[in-house]
N, C-alpha and C. Protein backbone atom coordinates (compact mmCIF):
# COMPACT_ATOMS: atom_id res chain seq x y z
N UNK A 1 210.05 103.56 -7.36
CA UNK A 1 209.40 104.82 -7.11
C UNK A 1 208.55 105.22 -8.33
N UNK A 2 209.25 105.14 -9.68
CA UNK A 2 208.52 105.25 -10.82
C UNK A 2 207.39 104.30 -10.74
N UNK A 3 207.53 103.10 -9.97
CA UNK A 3 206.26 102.44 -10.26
C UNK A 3 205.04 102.79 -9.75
N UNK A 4 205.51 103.25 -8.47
CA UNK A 4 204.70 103.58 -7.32
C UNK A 4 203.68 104.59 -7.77
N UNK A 5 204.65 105.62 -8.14
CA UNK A 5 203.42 106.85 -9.12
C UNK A 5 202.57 106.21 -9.93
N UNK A 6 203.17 105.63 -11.30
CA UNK A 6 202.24 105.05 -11.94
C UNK A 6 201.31 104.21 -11.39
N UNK A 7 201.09 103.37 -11.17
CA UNK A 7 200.47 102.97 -9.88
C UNK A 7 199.27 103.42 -9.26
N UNK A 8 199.79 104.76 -8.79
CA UNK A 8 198.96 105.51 -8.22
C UNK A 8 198.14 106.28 -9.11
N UNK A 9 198.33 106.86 -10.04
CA UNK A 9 197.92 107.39 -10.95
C UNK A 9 197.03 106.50 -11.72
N UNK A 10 197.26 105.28 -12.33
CA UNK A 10 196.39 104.19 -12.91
C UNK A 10 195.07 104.15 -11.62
N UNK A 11 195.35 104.00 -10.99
CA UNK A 11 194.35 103.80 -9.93
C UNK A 11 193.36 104.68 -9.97
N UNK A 12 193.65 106.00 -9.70
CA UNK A 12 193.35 107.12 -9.85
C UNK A 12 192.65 107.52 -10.98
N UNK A 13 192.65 107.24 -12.01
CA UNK A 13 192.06 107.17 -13.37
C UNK A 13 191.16 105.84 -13.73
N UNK A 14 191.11 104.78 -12.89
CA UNK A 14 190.29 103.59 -12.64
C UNK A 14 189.30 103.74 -11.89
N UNK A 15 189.54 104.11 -10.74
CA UNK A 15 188.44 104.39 -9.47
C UNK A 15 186.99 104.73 -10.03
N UNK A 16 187.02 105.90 -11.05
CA UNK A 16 185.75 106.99 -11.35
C UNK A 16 185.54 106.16 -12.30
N UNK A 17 186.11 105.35 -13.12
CA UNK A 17 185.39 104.18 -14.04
C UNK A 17 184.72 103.20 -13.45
N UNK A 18 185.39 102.74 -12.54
CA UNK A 18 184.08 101.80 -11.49
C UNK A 18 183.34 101.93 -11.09
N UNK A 19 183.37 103.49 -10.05
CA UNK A 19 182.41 103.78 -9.61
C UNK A 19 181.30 104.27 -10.92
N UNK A 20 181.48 104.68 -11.96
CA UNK A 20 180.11 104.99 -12.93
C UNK A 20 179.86 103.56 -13.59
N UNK A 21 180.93 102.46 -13.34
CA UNK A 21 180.37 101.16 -13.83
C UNK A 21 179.47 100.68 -13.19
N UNK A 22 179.46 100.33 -11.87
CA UNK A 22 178.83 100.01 -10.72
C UNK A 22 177.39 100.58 -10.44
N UNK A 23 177.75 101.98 -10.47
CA UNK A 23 175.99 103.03 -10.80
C UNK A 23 175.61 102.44 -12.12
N UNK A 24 175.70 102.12 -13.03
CA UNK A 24 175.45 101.93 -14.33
C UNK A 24 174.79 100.49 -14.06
N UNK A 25 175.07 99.81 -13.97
CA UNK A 25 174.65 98.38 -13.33
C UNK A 25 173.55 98.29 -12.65
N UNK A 26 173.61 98.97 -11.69
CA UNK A 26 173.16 98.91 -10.34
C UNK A 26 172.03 99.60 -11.22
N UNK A 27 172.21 100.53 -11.58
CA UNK A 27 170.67 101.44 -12.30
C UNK A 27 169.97 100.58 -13.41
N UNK A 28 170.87 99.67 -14.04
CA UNK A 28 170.34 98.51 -14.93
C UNK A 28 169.50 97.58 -14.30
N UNK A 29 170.02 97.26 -13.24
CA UNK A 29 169.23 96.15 -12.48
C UNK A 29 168.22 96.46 -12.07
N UNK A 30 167.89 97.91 -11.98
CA UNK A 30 166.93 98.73 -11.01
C UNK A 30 165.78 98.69 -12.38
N UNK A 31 166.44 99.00 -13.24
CA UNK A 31 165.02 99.08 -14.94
C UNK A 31 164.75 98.19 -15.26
N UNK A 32 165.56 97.34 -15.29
CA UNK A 32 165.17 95.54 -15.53
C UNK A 32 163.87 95.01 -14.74
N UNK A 33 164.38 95.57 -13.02
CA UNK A 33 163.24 94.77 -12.45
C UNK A 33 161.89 95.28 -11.97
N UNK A 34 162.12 96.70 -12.26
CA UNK A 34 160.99 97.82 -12.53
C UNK A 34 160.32 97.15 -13.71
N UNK A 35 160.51 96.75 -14.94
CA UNK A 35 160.08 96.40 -15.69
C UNK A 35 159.27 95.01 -15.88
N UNK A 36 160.07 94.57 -14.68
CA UNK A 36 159.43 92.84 -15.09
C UNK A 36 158.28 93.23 -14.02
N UNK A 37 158.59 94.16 -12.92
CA UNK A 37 157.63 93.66 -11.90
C UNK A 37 156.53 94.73 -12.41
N UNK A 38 156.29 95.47 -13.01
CA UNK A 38 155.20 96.07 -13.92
C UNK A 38 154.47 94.91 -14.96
N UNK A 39 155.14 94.13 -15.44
CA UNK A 39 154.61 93.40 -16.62
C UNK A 39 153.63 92.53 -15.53
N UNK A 40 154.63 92.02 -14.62
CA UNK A 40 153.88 91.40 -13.44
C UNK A 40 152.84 91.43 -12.78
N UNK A 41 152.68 92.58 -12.38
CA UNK A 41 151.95 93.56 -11.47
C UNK A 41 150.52 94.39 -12.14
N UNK A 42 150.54 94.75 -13.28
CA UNK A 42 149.63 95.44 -14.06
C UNK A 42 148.08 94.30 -14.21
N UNK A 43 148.34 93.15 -14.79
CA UNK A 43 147.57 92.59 -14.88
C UNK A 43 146.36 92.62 -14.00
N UNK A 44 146.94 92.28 -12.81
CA UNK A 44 146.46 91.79 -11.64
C UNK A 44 145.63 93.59 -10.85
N UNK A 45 146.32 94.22 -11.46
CA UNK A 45 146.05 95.60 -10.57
C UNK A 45 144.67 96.24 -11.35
N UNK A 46 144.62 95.87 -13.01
CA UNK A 46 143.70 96.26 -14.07
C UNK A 46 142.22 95.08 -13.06
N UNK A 47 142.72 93.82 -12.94
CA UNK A 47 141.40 93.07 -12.42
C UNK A 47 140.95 93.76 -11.38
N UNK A 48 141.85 94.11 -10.50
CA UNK A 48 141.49 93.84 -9.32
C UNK A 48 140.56 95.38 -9.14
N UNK A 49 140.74 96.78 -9.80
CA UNK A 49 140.02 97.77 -10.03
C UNK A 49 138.92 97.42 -10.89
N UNK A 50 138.64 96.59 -11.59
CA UNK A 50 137.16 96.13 -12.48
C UNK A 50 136.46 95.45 -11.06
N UNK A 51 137.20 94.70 -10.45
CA UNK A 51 136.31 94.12 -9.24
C UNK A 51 135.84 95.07 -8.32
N UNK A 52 136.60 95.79 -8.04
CA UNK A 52 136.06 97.20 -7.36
C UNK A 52 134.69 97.78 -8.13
N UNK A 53 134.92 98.12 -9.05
CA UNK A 53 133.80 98.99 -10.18
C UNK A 53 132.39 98.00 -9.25
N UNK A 54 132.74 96.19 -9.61
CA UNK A 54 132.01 95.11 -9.34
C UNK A 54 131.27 94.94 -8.50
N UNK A 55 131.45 95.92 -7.50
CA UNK A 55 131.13 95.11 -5.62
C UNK A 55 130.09 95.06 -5.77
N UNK A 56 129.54 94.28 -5.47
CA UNK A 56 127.88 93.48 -4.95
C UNK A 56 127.89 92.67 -6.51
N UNK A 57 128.30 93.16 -7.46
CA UNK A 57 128.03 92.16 -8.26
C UNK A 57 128.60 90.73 -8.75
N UNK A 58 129.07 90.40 -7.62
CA UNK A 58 130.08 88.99 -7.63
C UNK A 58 128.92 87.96 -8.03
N UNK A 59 129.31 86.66 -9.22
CA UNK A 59 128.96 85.83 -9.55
C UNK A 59 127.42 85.87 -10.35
N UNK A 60 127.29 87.22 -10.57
CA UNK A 60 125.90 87.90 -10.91
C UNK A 60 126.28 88.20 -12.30
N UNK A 61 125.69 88.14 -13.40
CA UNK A 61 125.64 89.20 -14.76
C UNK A 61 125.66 90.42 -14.27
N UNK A 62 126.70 91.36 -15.11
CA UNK A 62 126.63 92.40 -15.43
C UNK A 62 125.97 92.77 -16.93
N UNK A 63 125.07 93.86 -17.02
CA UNK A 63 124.82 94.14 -18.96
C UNK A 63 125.57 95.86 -18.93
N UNK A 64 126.19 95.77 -20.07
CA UNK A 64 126.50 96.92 -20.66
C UNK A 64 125.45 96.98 -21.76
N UNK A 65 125.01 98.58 -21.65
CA UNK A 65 124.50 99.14 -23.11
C UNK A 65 125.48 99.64 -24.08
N UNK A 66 124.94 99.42 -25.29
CA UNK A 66 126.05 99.93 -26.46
C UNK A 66 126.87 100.98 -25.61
N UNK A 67 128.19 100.56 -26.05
CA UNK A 67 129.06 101.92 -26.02
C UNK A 67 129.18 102.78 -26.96
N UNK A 68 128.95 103.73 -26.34
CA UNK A 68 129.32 105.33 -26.97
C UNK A 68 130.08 106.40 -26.11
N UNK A 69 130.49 107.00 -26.72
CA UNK A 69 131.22 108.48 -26.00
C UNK A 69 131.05 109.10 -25.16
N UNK A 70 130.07 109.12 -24.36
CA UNK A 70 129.38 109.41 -23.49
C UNK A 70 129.16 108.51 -22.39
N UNK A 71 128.68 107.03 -22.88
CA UNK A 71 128.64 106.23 -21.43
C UNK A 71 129.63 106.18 -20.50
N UNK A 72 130.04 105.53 -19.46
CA UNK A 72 131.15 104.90 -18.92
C UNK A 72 131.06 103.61 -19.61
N UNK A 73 132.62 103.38 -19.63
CA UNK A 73 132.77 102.17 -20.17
C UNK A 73 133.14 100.86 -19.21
N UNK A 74 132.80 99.90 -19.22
CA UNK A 74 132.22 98.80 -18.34
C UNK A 74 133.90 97.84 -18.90
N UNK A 75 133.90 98.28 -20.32
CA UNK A 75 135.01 97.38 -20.64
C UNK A 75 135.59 98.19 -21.50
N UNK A 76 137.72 98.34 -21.36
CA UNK A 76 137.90 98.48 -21.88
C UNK A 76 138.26 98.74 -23.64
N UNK A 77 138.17 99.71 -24.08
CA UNK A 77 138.37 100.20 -25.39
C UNK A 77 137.32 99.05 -26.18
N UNK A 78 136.38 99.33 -25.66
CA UNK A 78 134.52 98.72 -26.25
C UNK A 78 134.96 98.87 -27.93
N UNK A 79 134.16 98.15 -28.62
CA UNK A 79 133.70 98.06 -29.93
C UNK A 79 132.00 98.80 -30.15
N UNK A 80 132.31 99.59 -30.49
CA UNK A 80 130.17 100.36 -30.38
C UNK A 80 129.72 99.49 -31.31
N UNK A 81 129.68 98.45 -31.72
CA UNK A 81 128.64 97.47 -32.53
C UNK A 81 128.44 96.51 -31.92
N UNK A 82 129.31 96.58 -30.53
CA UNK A 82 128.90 95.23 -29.93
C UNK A 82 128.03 95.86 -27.95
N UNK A 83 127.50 94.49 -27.84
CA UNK A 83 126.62 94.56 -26.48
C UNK A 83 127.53 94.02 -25.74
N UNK A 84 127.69 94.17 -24.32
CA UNK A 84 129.13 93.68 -23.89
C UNK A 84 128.15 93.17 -22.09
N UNK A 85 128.58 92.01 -22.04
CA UNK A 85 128.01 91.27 -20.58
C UNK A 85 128.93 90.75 -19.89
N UNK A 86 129.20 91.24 -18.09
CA UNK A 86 130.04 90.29 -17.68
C UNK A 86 129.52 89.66 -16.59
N UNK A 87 130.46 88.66 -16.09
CA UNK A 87 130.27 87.69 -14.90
C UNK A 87 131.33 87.92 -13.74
N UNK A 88 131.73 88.58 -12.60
CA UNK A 88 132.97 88.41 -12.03
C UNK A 88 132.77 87.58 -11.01
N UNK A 89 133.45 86.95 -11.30
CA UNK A 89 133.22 84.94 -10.35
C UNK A 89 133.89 85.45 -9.16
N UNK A 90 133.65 84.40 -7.77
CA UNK A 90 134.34 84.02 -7.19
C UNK A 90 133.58 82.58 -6.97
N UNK A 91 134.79 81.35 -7.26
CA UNK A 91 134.46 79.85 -7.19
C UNK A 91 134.36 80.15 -6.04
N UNK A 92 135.02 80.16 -4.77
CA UNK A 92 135.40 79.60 -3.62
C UNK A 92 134.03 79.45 -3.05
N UNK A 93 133.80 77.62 -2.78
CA UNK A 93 132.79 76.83 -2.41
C UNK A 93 131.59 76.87 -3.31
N UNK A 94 132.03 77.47 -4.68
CA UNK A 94 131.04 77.81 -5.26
C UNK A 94 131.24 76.46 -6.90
N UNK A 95 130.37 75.89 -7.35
CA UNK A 95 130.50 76.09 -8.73
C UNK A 95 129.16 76.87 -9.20
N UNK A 96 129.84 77.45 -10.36
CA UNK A 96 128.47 78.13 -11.32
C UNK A 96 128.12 77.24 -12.76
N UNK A 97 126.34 77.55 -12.31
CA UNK A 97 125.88 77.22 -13.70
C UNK A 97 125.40 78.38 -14.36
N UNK A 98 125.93 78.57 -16.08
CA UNK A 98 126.21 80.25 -16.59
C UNK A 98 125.24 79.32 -17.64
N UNK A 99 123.94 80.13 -18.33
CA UNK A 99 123.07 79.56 -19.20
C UNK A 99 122.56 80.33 -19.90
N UNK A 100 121.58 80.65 -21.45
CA UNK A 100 121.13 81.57 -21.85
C UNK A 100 121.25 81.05 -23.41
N UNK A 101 120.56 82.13 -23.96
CA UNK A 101 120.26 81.48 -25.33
C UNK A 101 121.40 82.37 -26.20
N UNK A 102 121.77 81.68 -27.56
CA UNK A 102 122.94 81.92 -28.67
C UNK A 102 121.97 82.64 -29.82
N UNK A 103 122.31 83.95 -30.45
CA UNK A 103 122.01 84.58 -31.50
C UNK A 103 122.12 83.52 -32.47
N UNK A 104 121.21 83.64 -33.42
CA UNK A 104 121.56 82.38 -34.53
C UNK A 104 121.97 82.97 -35.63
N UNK A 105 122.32 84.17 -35.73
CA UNK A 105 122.70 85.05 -36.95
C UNK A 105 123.76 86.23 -37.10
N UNK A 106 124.62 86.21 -36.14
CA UNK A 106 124.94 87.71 -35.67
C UNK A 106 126.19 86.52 -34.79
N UNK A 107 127.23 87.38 -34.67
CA UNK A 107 128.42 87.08 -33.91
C UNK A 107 127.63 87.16 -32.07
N UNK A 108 128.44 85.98 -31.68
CA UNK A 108 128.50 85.81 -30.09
C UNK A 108 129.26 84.84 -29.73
N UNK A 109 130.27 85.75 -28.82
CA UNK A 109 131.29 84.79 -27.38
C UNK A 109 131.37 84.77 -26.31
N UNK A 110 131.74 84.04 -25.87
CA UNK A 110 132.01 83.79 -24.33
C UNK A 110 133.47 83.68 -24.10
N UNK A 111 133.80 84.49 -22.89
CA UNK A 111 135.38 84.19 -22.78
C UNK A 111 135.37 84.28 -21.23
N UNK A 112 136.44 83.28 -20.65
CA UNK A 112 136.34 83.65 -19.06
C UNK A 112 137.84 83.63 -19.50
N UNK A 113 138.62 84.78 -18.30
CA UNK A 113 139.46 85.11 -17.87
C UNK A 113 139.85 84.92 -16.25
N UNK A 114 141.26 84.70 -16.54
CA UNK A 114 141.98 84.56 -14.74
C UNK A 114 141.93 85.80 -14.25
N UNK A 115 142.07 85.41 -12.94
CA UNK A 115 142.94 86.67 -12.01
C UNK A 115 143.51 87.66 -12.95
N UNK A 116 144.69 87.38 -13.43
CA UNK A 116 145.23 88.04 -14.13
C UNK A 116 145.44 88.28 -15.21
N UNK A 117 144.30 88.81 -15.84
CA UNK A 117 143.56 88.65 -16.94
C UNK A 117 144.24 88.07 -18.32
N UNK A 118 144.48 86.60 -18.25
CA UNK A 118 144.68 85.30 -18.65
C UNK A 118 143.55 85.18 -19.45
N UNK A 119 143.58 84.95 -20.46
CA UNK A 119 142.37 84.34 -21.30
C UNK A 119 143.25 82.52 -21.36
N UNK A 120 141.56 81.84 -20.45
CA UNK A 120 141.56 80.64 -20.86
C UNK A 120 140.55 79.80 -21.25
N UNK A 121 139.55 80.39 -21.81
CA UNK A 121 138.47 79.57 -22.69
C UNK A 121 137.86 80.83 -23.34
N UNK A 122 137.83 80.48 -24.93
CA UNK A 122 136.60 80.79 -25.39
C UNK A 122 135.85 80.21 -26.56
N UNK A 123 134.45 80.67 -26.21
CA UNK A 123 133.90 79.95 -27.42
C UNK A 123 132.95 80.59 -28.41
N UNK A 124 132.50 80.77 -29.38
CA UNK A 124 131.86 81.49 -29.91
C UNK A 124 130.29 80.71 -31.05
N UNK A 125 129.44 81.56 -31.69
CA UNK A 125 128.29 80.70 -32.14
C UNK A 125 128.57 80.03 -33.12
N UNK A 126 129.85 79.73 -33.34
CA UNK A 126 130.16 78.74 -34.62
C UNK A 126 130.55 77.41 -33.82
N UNK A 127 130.72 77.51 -32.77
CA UNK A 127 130.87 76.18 -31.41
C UNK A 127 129.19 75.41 -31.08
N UNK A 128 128.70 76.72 -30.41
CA UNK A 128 127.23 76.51 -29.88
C UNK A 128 126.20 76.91 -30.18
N UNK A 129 125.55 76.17 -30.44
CA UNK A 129 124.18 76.36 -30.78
C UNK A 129 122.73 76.99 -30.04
N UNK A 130 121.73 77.71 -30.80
CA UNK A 130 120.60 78.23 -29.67
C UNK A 130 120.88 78.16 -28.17
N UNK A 131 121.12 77.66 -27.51
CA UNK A 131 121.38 77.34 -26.26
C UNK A 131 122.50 77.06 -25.39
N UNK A 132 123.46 77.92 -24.47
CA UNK A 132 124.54 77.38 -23.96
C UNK A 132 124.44 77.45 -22.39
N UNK A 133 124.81 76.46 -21.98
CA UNK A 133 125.10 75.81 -20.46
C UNK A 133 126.25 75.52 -20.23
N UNK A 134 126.93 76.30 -19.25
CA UNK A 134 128.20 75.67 -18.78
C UNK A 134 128.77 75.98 -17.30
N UNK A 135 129.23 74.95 -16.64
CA UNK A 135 129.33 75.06 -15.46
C UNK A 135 130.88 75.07 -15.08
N UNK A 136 130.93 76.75 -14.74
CA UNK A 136 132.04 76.91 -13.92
C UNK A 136 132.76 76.15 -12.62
N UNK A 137 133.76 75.74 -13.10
CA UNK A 137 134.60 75.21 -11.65
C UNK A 137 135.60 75.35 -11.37
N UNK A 138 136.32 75.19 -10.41
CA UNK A 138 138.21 75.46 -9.95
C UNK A 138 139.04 74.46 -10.36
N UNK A 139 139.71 74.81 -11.20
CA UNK A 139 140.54 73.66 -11.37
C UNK A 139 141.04 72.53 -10.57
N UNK A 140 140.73 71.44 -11.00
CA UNK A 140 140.76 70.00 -9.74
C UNK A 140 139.76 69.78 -9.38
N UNK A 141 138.97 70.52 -9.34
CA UNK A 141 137.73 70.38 -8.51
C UNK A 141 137.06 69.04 -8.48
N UNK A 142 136.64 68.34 -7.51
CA UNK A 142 136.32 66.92 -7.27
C UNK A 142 134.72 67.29 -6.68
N UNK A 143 134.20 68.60 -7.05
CA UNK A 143 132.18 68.77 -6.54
C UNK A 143 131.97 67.36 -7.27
N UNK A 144 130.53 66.89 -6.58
CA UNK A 144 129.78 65.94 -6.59
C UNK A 144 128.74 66.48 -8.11
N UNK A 145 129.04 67.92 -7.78
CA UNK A 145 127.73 68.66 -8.98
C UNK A 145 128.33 68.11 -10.48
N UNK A 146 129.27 68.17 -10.31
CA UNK A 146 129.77 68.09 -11.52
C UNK A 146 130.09 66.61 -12.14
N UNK A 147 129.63 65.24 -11.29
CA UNK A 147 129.87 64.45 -11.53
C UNK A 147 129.27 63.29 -12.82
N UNK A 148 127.56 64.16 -13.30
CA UNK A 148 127.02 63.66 -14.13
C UNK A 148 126.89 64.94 -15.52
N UNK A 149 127.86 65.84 -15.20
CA UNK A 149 127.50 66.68 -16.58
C UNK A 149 128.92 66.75 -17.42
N UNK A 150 128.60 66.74 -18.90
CA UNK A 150 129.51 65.91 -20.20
C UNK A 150 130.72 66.97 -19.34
N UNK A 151 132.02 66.45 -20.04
CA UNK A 151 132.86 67.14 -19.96
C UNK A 151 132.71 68.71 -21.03
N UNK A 152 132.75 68.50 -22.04
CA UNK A 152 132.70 69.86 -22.83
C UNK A 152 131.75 70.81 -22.23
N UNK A 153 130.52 70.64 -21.02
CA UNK A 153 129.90 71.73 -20.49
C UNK A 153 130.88 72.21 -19.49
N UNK A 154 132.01 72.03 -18.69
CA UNK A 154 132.86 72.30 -17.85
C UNK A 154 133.82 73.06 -18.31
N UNK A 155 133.93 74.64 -17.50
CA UNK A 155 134.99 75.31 -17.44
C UNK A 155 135.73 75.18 -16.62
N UNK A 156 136.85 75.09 -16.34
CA UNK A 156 137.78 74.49 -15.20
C UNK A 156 138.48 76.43 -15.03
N UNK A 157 138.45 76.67 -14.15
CA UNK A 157 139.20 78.22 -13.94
C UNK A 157 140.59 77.86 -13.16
N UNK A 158 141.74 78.51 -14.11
CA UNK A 158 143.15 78.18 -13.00
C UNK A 158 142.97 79.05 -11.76
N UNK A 159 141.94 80.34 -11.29
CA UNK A 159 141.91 80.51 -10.28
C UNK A 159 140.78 80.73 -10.03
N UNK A 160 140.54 81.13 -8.25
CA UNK A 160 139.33 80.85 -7.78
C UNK A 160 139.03 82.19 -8.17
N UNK A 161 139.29 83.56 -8.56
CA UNK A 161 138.09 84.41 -8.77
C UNK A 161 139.07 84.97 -10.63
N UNK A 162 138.03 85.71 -11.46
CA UNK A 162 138.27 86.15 -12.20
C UNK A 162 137.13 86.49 -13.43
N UNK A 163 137.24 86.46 -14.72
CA UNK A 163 135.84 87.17 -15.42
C UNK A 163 135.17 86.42 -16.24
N UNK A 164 133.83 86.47 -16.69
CA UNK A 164 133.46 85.90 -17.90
C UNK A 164 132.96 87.16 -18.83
N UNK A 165 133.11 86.99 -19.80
CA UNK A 165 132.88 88.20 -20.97
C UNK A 165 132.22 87.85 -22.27
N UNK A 166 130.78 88.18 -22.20
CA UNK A 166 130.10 87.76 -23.42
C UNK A 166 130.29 89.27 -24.32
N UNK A 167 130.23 88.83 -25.85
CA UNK A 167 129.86 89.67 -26.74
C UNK A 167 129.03 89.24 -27.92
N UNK A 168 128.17 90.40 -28.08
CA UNK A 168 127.18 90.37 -28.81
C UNK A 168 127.23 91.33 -29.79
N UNK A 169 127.30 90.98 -31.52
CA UNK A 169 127.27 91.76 -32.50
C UNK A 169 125.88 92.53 -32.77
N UNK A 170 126.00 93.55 -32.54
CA UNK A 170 124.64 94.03 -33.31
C UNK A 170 124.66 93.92 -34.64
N UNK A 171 123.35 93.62 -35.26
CA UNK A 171 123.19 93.80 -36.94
C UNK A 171 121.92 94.01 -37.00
N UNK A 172 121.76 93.77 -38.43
CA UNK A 172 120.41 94.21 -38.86
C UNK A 172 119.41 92.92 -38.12
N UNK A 173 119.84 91.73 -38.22
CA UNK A 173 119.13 90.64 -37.78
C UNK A 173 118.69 90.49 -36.26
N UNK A 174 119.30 90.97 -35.73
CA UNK A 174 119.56 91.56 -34.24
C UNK A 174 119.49 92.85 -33.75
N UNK A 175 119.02 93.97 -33.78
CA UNK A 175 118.71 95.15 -33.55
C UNK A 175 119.71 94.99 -31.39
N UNK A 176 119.70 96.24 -31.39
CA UNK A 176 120.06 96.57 -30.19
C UNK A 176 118.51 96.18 -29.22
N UNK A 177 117.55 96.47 -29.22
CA UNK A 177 116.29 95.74 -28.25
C UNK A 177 116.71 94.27 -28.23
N UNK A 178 116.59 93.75 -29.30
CA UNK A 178 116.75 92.04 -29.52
C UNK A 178 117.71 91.68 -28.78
N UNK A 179 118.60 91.99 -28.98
CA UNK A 179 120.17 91.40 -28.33
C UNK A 179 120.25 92.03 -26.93
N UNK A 180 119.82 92.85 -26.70
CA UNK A 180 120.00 93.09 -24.75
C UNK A 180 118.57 91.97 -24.33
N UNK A 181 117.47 92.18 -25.44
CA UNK A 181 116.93 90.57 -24.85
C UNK A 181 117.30 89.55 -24.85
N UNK A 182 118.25 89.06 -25.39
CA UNK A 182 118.95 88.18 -25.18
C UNK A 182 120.25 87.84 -24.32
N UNK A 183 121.03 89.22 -24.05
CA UNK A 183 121.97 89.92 -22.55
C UNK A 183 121.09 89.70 -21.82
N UNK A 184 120.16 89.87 -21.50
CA UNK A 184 120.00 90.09 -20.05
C UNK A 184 119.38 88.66 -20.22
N UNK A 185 119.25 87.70 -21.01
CA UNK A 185 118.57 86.14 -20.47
C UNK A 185 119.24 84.89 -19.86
N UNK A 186 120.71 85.80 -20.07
CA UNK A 186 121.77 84.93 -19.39
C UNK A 186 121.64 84.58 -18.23
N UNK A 187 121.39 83.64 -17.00
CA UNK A 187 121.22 83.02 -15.87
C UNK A 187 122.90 82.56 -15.36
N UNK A 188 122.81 83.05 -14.13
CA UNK A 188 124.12 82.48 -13.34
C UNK A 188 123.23 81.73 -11.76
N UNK A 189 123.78 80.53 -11.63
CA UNK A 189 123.17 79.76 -10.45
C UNK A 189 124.66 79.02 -10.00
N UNK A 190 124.39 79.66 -8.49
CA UNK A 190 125.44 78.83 -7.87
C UNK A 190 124.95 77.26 -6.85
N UNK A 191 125.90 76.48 -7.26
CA UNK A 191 125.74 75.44 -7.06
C UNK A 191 127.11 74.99 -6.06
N UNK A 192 126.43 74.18 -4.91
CA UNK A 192 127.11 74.14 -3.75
C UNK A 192 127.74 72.83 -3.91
N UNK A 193 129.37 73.09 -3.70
CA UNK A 193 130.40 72.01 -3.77
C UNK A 193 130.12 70.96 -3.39
């Protein structure tokens, strides 16, 4: 009988520990995967609203003018010394040829980004010289276009849509006129698989 109480009583003083163990858990598991599926999820949600901003301008140059305080900004948290150009691809049946001339004095890169804004190539004017050509493609890609041009002109993209992002330093050698003449000489040509 003595046991029985105790017993009952242990129990009784156990129960409300499980049950706030169990919520405790259960609410852990809930922040854990709130968390991963944000880390997850953000990427893809930041592209996919720049592609919006984008519409009609698929596989086309975009030019930004200097940023300042006042413009809208085309790209996040801009540098105001730099000219900022993009490309928002879609491969599918597409490859691109992306071309245009290199500042010979003054900082300039090229960066293409995935889907989810993945940086997987870039290159800058300590790579290339006066002149850069390079032809976008999907990873694997077996086009015929691509069968006589060097390997180092080939961007291979792990997916079929996502960004290219030039930047251009302004300086004294380069004035802001100069260098959007040179933004806007960038050429995109699509070339059929």
């Amino acid at each position: 009988m003595l046991k029985n109480k105790f017993k009952k009583k242990t129990m009784a003083a156990i129960k409300p520990i499980i049950k706030k163990g169990i919520f405790a858990l259960v609410l852990v598991i809930i922040a854990v995967s709130f968390y991963y599926l944000t880390i997850w999820i953000t990427p893809y949600y930041v592209q996919s609203k720049f592609a919006e901003k984008s519409l009609g301008y698929v596989n086309t140059p975009r030019f930004g003018d200097q940023p300042n305080a006042e413009n809208s900004r085309v790209i996040p948290l801009p540098n105001p010394d730099f000219l900022y150009s993009t490309i928002n691809y879609d491969l599918k049946d597409n490859v691109l040829k992306i071309s245009g001339i290199v500042p010979d004095s003054t900082y300039w890169s090229i960066s293409a980004y995935q889907e989810n804004t993945t940086n997987y190539f870039v290159e800058n004017e300590e790579q290339v010289k006066s002149k850069f050509e390079y032809y976008l493609a999907e990873e694997g890609s077996k086009s015929e276009v691509l069968k006589n041009i060097p390997k180092e002109k080939i961007i291979y993209s792990p997916t079929t849509k996502g960004l290219i992002l030039f930047r251009y330093l302004v300086s004294k050698a380069y004035p802001v006129k100069q260098l959007s003449g040179l933004q806007h000489g960038v050429s995109v040509v699509k070339l059929v698989k």
